[in-house]
N, C-alpha and C. Protein backbone atom coordinates (compact mmCIF):
# COMPACT_ATOMS: atom_id res chain seq x y z
N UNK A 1 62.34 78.44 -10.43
CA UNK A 1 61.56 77.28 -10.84
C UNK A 1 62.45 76.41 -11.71
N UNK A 2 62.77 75.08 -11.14
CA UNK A 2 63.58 74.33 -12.34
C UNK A 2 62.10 73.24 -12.09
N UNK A 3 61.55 73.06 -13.64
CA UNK A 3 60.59 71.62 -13.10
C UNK A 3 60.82 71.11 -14.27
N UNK A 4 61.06 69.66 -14.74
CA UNK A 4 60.86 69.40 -15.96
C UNK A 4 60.01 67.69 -15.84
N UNK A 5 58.99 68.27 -16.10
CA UNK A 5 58.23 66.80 -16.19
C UNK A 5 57.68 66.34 -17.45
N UNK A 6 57.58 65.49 -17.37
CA UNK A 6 56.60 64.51 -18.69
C UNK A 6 55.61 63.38 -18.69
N UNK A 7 54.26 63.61 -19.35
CA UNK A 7 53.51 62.67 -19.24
C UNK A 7 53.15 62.36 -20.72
N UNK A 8 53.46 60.94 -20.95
CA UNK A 8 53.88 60.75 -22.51
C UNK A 8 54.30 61.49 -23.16
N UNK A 9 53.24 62.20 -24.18
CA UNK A 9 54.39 63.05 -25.16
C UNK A 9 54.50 64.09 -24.67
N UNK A 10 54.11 64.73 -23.83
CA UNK A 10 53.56 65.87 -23.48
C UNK A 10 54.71 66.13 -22.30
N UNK A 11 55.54 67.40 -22.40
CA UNK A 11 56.39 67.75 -21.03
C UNK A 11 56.15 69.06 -20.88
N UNK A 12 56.99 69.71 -19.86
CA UNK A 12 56.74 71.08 -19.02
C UNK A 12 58.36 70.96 -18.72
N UNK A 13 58.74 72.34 -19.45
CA UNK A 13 60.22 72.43 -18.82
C UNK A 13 60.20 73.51 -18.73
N UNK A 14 60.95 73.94 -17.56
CA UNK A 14 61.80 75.24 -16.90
C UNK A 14 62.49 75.88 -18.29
N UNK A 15 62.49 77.07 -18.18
CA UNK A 15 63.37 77.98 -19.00
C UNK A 15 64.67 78.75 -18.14
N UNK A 16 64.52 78.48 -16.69
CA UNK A 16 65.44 79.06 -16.31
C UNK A 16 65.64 80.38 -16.69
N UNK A 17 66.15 81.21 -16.49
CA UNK A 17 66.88 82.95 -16.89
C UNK A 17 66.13 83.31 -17.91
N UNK A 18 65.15 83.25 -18.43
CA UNK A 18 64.21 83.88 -19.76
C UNK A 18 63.23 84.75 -19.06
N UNK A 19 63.69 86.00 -19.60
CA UNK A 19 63.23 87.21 -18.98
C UNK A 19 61.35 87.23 -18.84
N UNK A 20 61.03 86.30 -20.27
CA UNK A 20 59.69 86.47 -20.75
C UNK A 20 58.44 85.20 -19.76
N UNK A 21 59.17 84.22 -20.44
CA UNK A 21 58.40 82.78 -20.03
C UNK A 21 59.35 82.37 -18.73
N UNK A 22 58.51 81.45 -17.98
CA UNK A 22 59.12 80.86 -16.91
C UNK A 22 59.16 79.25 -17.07
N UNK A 23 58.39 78.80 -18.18
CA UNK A 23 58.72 77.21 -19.28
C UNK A 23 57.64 77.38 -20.06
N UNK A 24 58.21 76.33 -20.86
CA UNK A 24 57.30 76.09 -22.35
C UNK A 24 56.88 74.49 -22.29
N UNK A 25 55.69 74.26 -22.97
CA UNK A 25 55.08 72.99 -22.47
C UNK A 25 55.18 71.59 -23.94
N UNK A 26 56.17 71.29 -24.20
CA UNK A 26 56.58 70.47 -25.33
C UNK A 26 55.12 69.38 -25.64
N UNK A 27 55.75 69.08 -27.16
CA UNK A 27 55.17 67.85 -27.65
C UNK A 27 56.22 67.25 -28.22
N UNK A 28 56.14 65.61 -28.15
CA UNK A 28 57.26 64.87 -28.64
C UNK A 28 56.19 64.07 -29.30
N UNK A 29 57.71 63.85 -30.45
CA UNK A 29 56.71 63.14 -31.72
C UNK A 29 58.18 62.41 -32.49
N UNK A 30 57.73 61.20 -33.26
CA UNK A 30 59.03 60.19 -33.80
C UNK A 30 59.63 61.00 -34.66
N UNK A 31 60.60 61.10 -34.30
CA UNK A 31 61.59 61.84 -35.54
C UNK A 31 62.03 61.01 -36.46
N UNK A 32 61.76 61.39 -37.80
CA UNK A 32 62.14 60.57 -38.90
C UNK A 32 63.30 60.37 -39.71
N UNK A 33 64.28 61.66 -39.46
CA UNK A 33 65.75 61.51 -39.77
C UNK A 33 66.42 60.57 -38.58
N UNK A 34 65.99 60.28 -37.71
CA UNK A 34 66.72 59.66 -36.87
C UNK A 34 67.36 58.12 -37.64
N UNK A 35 68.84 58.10 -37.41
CA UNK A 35 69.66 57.21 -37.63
C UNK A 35 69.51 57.03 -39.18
N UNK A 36 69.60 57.93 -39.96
CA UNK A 36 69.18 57.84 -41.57
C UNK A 36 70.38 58.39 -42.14
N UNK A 37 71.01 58.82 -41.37
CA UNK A 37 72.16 59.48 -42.11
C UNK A 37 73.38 59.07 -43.06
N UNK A 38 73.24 57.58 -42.80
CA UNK A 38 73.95 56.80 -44.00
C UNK A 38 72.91 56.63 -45.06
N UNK A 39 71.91 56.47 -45.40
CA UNK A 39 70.89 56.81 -46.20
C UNK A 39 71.37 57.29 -47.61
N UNK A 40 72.21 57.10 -48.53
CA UNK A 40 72.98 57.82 -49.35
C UNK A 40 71.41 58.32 -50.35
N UNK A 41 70.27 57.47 -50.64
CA UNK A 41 69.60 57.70 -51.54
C UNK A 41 68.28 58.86 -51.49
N UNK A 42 68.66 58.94 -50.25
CA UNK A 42 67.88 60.28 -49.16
C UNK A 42 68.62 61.60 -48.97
N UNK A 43 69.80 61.34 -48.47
CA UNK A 43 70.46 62.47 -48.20
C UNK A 43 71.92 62.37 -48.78
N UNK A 44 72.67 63.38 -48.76
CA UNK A 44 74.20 63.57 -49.18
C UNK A 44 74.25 65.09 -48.12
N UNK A 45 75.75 64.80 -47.77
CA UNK A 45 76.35 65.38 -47.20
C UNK A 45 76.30 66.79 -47.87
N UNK A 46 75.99 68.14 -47.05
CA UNK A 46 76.12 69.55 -47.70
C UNK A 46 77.60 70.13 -47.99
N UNK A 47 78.01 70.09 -49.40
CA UNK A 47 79.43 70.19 -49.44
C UNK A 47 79.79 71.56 -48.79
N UNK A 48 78.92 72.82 -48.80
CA UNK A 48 79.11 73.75 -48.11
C UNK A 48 79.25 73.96 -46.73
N UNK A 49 78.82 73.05 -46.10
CA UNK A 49 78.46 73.17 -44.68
C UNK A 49 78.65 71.87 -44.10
N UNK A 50 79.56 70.82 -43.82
CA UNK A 50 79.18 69.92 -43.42
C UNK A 50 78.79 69.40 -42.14
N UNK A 51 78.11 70.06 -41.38
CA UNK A 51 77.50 70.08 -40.26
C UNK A 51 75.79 69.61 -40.64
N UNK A 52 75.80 69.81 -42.23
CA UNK A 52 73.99 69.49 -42.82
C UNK A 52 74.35 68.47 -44.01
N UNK A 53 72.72 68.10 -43.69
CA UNK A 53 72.77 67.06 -45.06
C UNK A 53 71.95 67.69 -45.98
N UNK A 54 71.86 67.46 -47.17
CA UNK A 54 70.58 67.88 -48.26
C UNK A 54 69.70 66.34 -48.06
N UNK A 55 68.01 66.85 -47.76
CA UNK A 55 67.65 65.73 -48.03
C UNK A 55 67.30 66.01 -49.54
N UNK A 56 67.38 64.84 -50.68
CA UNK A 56 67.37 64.93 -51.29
C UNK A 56 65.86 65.17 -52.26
N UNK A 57 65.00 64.16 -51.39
CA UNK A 57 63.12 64.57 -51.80
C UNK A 57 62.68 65.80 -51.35
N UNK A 58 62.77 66.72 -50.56
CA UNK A 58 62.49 67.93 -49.92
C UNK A 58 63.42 68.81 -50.40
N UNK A 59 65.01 68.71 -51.04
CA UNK A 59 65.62 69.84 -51.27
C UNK A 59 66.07 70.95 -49.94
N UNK A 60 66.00 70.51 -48.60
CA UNK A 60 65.98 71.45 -47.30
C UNK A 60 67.25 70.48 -46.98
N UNK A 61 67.71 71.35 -46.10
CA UNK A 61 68.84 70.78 -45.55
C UNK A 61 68.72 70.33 -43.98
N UNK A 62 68.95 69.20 -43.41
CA UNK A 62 68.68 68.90 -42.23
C UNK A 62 70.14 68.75 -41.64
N UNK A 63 70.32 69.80 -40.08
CA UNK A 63 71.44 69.25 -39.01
C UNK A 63 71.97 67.80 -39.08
N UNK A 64 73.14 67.72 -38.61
CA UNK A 64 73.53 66.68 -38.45
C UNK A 64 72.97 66.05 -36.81
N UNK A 65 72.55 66.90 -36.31
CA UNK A 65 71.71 66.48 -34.91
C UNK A 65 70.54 65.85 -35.19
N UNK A 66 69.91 66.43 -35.68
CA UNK A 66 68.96 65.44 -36.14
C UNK A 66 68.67 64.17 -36.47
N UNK A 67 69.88 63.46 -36.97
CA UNK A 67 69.92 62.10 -36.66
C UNK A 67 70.16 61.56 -35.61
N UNK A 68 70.53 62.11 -34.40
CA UNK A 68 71.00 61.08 -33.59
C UNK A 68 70.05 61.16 -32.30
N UNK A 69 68.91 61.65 -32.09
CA UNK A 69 67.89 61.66 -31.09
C UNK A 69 66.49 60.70 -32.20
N UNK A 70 65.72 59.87 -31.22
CA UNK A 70 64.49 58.95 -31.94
C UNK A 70 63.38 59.75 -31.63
N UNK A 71 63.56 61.12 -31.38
CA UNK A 71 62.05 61.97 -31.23
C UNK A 71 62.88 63.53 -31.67
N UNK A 72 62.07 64.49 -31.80
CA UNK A 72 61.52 65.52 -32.32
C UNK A 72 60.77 66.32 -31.44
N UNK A 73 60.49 67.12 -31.21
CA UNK A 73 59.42 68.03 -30.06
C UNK A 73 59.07 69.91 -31.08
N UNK A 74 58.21 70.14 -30.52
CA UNK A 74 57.77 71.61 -30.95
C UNK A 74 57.07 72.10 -29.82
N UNK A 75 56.90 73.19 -29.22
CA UNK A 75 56.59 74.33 -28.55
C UNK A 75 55.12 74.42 -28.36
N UNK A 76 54.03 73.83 -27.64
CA UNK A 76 53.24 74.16 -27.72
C UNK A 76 52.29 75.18 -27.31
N UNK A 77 53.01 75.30 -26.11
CA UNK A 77 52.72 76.88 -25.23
C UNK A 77 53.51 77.21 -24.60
N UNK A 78 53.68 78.43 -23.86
CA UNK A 78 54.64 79.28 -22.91
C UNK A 78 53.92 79.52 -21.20
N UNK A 79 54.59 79.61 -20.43
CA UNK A 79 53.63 79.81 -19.22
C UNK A 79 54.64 81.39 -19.10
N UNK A 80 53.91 82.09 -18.23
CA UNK A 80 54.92 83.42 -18.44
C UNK A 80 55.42 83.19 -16.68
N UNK A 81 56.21 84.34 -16.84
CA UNK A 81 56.72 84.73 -15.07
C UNK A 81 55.24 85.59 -14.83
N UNK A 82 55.70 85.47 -12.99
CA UNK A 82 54.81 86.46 -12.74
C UNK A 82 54.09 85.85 -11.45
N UNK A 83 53.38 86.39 -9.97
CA UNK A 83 52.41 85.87 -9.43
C UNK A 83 51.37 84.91 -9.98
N UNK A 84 50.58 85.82 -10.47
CA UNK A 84 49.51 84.97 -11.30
C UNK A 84 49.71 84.36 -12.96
N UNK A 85 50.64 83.42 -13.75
CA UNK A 85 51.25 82.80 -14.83
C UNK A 85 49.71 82.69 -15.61
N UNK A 86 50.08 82.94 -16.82
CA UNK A 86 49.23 82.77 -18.16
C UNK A 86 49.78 81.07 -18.68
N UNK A 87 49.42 81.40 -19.40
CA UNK A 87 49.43 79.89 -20.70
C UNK A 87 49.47 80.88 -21.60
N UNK A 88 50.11 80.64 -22.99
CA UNK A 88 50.14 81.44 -24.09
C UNK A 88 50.75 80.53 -24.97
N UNK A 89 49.37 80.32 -25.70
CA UNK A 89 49.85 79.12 -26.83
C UNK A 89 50.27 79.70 -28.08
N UNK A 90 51.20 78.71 -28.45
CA UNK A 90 51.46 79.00 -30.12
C UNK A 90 50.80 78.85 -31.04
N UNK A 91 50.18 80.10 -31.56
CA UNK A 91 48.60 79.85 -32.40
C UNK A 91 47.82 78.20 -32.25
N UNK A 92 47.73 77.96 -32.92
CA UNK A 92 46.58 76.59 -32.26
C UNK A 92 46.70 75.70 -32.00
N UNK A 93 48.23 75.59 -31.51
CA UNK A 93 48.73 74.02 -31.69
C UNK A 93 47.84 73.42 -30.39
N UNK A 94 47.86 74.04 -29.38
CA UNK A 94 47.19 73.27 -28.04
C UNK A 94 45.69 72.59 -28.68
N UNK A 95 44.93 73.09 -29.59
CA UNK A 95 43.88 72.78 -29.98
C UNK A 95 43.77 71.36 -31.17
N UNK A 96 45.33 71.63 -31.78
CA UNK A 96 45.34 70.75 -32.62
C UNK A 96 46.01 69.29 -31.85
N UNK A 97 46.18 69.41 -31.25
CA UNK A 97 46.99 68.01 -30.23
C UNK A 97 45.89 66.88 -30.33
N UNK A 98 46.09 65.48 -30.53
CA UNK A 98 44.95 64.49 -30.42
C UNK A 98 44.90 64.33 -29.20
N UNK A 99 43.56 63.51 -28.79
CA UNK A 99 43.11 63.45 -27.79
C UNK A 99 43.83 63.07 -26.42
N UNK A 100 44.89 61.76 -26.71
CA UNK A 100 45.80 61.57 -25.90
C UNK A 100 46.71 62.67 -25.04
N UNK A 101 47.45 63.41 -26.57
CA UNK A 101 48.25 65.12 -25.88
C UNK A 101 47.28 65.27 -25.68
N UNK A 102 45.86 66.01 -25.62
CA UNK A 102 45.45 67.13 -25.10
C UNK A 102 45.14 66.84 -23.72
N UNK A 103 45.00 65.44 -23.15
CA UNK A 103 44.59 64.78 -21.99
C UNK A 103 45.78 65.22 -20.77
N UNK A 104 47.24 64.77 -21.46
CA UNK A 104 48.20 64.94 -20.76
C UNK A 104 48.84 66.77 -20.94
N UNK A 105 48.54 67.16 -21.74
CA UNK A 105 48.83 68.71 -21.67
C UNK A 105 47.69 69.40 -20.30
N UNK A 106 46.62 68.86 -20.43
CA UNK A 106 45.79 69.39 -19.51
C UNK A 106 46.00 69.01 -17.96
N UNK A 107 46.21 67.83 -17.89
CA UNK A 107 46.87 67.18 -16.44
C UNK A 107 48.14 68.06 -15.81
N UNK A 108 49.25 67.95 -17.30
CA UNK A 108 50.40 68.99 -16.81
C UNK A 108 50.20 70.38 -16.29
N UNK A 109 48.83 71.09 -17.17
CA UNK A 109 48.50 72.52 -16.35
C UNK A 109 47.72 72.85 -14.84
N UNK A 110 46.93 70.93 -14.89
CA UNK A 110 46.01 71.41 -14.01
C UNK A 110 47.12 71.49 -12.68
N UNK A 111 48.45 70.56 -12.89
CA UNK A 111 49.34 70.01 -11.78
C UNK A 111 50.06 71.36 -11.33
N UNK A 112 50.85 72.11 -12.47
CA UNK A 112 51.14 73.21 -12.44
C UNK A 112 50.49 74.35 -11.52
N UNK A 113 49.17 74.42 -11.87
CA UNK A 113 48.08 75.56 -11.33
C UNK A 113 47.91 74.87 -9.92
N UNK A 114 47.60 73.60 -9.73
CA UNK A 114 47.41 72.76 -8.38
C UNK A 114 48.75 73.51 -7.37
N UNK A 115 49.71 72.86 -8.03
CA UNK A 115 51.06 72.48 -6.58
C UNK A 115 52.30 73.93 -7.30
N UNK A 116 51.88 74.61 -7.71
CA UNK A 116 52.58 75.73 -8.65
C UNK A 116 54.04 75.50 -8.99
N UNK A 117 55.23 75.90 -8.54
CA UNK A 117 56.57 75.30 -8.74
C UNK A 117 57.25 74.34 -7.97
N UNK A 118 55.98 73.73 -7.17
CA UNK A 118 56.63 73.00 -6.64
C UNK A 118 56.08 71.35 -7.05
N UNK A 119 55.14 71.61 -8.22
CA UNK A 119 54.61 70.14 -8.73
C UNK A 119 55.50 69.52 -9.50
N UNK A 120 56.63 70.15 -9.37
CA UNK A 120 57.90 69.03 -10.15
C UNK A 120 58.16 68.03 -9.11
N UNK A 121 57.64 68.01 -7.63
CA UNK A 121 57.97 67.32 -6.67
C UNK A 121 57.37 66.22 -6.23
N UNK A 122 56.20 67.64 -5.49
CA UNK A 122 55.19 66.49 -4.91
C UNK A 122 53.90 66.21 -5.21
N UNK A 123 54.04 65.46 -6.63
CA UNK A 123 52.40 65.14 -6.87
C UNK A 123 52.36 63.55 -7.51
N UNK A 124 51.47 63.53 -7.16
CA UNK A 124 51.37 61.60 -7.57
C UNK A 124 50.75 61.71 -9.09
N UNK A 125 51.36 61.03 -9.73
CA UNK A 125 51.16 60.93 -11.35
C UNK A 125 49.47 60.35 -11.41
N UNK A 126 49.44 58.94 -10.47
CA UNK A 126 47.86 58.54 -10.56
C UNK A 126 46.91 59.66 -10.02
N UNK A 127 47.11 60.98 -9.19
CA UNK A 127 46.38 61.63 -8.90
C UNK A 127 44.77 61.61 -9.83
């Protein structure tokens, strides 16, 4: 199964070779370090590590990757391998999604369960 689709924030990607899950079903959301990294009054460079910055209001240290993508994503569920695939959410996030994600998370499973590995292909988005 390679499928990686997206309907707004909401995607479905392949895991490829993961013994456990066969993809995990993202949320994308604005990332706020993005392009901040000259920011001197926010962050400074981690003299230990310079691959991180310290932000300076939080005290946590953020990647230097992190600046350079304009979104962010987290894990909202797992689909497993197997004949018959589960959903297995990450404690409640599927529940906590606003109405918009939960619209397009649900479309992505029903498409999934519809056309199984092969709805990375052939399915019409207006369906």
């Amino acid at each position: 199964m390679n499928i990686n689709k997206r309907i707004e924030n909401i995607a479905f990607r392949s895991l490829g070779d993961n013994d456990n899950y066969a993809a995990e079903i993202l949320c994308y959301y604005p990332n706020v370090y993005y392009g901040q990294e000259n920011n001197t009054k926010k962050f400074r460079k981690d003299e230990l590590n310079p691959e991180y910055y310290v932000d300076l209001e939080y005290g946590c240290r953020v990647h230097e990757g992190c600046f350079k993508h304009p979104e962010s994503c987290y894990v909202v569920a797992f689909v497993t391998r197997g004949e018959e695939p589960n959903i297995v959410s990450v404690g409640d996030r599927p529940w906590t999604l606003n109405e918009q994600n939960k619209k397009s998370f649900e479309k992505l499973l029903e498409l999934f369960f519809k056309y199984g590995e092969d709805f990375g292909d052939s399915y019409d988005e207006d369906e």
